[in-house]
N, C-alpha and C. Protein backbone atom coordinates (compact mmCIF):
# COMPACT_ATOMS: atom_id res chain seq x y z
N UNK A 1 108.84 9.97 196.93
CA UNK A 1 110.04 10.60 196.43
C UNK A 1 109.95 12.10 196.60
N UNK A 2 108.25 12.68 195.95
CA UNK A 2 108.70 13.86 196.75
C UNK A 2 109.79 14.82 196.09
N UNK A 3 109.84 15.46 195.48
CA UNK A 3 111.00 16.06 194.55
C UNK A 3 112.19 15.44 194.56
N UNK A 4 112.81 14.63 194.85
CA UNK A 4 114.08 14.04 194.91
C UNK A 4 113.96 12.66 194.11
N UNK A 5 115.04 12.64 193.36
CA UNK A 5 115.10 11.37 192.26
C UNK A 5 115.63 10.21 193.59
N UNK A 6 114.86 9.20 193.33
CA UNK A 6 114.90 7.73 193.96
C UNK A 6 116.67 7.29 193.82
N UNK A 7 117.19 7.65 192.57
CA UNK A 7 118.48 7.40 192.06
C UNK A 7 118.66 7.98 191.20
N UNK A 8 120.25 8.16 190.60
CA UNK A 8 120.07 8.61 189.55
C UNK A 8 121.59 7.81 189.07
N UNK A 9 121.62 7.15 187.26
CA UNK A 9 122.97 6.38 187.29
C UNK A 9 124.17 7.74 186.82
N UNK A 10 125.50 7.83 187.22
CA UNK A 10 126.18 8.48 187.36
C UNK A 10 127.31 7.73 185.84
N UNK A 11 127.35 6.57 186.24
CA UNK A 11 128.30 6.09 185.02
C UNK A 11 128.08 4.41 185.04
N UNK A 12 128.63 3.85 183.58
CA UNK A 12 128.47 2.65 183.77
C UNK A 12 130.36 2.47 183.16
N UNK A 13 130.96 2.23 184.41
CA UNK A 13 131.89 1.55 183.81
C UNK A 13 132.84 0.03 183.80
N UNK A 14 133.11 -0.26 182.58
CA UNK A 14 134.18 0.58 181.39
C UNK A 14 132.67 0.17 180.32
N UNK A 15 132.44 0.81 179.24
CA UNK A 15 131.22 0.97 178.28
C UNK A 15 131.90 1.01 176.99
N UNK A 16 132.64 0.40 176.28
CA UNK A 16 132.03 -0.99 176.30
C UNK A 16 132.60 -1.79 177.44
N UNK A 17 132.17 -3.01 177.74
CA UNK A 17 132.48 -3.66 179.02
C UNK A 17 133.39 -4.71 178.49
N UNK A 18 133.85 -5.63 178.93
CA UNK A 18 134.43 -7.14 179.01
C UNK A 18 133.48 -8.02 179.34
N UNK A 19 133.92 -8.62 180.78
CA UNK A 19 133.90 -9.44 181.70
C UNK A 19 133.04 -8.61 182.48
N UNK A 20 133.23 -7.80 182.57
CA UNK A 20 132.28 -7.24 183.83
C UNK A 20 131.95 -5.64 183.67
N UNK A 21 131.25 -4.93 184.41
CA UNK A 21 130.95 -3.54 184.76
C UNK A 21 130.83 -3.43 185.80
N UNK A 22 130.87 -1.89 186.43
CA UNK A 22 130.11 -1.55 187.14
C UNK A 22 129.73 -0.10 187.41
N UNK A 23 128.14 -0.34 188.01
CA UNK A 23 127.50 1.10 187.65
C UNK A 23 127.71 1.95 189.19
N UNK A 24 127.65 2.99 189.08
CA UNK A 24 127.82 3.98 189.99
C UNK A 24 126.77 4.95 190.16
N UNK A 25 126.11 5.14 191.14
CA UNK A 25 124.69 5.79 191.27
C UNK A 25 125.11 7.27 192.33
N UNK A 26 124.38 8.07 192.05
CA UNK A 26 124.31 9.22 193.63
C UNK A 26 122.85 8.81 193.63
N UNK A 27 122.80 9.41 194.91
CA UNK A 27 121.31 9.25 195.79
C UNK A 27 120.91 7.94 195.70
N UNK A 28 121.65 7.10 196.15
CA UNK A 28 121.07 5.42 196.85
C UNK A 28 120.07 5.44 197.50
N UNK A 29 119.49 5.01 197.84
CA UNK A 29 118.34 4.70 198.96
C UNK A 29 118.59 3.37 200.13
N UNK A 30 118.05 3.46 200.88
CA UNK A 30 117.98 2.37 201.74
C UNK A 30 117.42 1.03 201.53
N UNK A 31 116.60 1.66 200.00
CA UNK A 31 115.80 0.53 199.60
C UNK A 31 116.47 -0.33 198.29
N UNK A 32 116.69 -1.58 198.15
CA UNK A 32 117.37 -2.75 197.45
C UNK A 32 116.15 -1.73 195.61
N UNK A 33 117.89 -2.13 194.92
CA UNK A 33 117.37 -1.36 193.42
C UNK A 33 117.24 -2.65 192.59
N UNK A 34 116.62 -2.74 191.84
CA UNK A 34 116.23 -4.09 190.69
C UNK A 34 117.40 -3.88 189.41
N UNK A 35 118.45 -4.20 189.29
CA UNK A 35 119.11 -4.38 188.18
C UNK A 35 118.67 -5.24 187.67
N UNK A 36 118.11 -4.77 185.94
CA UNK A 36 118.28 -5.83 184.57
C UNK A 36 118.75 -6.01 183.62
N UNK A 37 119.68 -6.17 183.05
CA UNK A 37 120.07 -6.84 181.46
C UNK A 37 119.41 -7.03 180.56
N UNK A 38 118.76 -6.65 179.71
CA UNK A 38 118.00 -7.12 178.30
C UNK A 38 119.07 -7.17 176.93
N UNK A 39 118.82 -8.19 176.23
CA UNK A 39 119.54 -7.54 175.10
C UNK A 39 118.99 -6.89 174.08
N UNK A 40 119.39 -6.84 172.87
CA UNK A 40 118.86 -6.30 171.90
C UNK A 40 117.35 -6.70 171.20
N UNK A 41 117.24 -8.08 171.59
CA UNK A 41 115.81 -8.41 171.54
C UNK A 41 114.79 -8.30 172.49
N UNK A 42 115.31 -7.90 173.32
CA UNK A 42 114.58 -7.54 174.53
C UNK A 42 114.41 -8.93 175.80
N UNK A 43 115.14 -9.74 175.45
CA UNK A 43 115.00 -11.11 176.38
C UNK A 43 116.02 -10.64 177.52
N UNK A 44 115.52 -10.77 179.04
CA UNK A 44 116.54 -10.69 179.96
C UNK A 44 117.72 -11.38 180.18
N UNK A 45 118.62 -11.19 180.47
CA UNK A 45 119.67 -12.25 180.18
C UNK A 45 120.30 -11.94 181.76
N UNK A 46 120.45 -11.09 182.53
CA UNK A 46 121.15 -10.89 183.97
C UNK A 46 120.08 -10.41 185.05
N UNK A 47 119.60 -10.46 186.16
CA UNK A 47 118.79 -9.80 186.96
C UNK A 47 119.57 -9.77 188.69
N UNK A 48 119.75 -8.58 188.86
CA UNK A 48 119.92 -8.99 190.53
C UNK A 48 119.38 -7.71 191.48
N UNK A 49 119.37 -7.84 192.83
CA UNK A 49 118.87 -6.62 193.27
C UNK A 49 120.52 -6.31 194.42
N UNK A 50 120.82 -4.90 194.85
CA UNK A 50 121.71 -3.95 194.95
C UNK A 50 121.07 -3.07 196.26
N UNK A 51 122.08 -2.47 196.87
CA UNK A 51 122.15 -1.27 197.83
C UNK A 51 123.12 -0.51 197.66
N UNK A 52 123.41 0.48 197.69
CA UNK A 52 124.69 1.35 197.74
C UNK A 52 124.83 2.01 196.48
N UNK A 53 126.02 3.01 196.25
CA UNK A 53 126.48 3.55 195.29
C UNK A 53 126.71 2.69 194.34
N UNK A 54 127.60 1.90 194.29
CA UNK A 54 128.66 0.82 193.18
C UNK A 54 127.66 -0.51 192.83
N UNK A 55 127.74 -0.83 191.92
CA UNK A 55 127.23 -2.58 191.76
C UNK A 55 128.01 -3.09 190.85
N UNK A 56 128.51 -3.94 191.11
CA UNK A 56 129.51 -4.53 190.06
C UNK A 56 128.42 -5.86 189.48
N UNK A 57 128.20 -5.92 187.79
CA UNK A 57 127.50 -7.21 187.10
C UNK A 57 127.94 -7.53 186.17
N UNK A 58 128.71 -8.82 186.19
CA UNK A 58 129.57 -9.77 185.73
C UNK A 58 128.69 -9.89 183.98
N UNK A 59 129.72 -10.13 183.16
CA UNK A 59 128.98 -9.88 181.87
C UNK A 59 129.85 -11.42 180.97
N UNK A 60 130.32 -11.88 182.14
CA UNK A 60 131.45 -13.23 181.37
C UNK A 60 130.01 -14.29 181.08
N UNK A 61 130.22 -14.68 179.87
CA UNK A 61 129.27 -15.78 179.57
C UNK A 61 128.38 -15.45 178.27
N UNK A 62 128.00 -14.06 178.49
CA UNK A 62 127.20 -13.10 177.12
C UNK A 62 127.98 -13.08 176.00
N UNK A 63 127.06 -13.10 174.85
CA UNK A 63 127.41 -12.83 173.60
C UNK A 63 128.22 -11.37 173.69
N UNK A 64 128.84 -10.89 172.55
CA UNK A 64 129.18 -9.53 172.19
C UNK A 64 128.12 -8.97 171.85
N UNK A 65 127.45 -7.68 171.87
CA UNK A 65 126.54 -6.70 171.43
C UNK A 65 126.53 -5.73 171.72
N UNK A 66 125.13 -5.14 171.86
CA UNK A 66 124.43 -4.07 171.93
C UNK A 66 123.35 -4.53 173.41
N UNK A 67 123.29 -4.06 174.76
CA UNK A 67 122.36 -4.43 175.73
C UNK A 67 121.67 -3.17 176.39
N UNK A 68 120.61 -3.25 177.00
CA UNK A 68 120.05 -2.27 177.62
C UNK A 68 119.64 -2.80 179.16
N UNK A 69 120.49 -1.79 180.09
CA UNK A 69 120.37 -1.99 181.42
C UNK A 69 119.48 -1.29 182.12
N UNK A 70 118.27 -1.94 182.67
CA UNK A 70 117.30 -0.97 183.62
C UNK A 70 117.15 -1.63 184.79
N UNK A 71 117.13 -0.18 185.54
CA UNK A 71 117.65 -0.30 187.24
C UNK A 71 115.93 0.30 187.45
N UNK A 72 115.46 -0.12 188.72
CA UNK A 72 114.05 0.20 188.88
C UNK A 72 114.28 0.11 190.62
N UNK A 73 113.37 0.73 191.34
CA UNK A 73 113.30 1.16 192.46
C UNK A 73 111.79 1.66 192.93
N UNK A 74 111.03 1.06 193.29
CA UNK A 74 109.47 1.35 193.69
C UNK A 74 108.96 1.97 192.70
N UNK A 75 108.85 2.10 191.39
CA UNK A 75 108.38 2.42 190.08
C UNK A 75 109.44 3.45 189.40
N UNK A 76 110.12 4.30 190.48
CA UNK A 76 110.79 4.91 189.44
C UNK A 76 112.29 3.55 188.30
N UNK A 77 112.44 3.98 187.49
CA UNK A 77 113.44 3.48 186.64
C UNK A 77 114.34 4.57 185.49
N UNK A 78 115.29 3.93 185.93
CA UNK A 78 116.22 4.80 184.87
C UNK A 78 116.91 3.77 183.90
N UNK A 79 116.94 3.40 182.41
CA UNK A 79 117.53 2.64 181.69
C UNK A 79 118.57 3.27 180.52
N UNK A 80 119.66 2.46 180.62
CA UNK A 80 120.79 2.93 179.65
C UNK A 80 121.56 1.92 178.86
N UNK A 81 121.96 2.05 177.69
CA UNK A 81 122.86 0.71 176.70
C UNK A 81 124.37 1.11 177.42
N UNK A 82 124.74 -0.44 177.23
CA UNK A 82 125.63 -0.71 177.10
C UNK A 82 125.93 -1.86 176.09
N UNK A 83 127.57 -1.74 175.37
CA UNK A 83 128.00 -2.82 174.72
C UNK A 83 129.10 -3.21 175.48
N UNK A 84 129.04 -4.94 175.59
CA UNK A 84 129.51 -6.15 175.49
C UNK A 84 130.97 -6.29 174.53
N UNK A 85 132.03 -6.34 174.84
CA UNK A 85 132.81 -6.83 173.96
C UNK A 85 133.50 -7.85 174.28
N UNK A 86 134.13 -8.91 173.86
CA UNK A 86 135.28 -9.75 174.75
C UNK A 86 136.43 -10.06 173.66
């Protein structure tokens, strides 16, 4: 990386969510990012991996809460909450 952040998340929207989100990054990489879902207990509940600015992750099926999303990329990681509403 080298002075330059691997990624960095720009926004997660809409926060609280529905049905779905999606996060918006500057400085993508070429390299596939690890999106995760945890909830409030810390059990994963969504996982997928991503390229590009945008990722859209479907949130239809989840309880309402409180969740914490961490995106990871060759060790670096950046994690942020989001709430769930429907």
């Amino acid at each position: 990386m080298l002075g330059r952040l691997a990624f960095s998340i720009v926004s997660i929207i809409p926060n609280p969510a529905g049905e779905s989100f999606e996060i918006n990054l500057s400085n993508p990489s070429s390299v596939p990012i690890a999106y995760t879902l945890f909830d409030a207990l810390g059990n994963e509940v969504f996982t997928a991996m991503g390229m590009g600015r945008a990722q859209h992750v479907p949130t239809d099926g989840l309880p309402p809460g409180i969740y914490f999303l961490r995106l990871s990329e060759n060790g670096y990681v950046q994690t942020r909450q989001i709430a769930i509403e429907h």
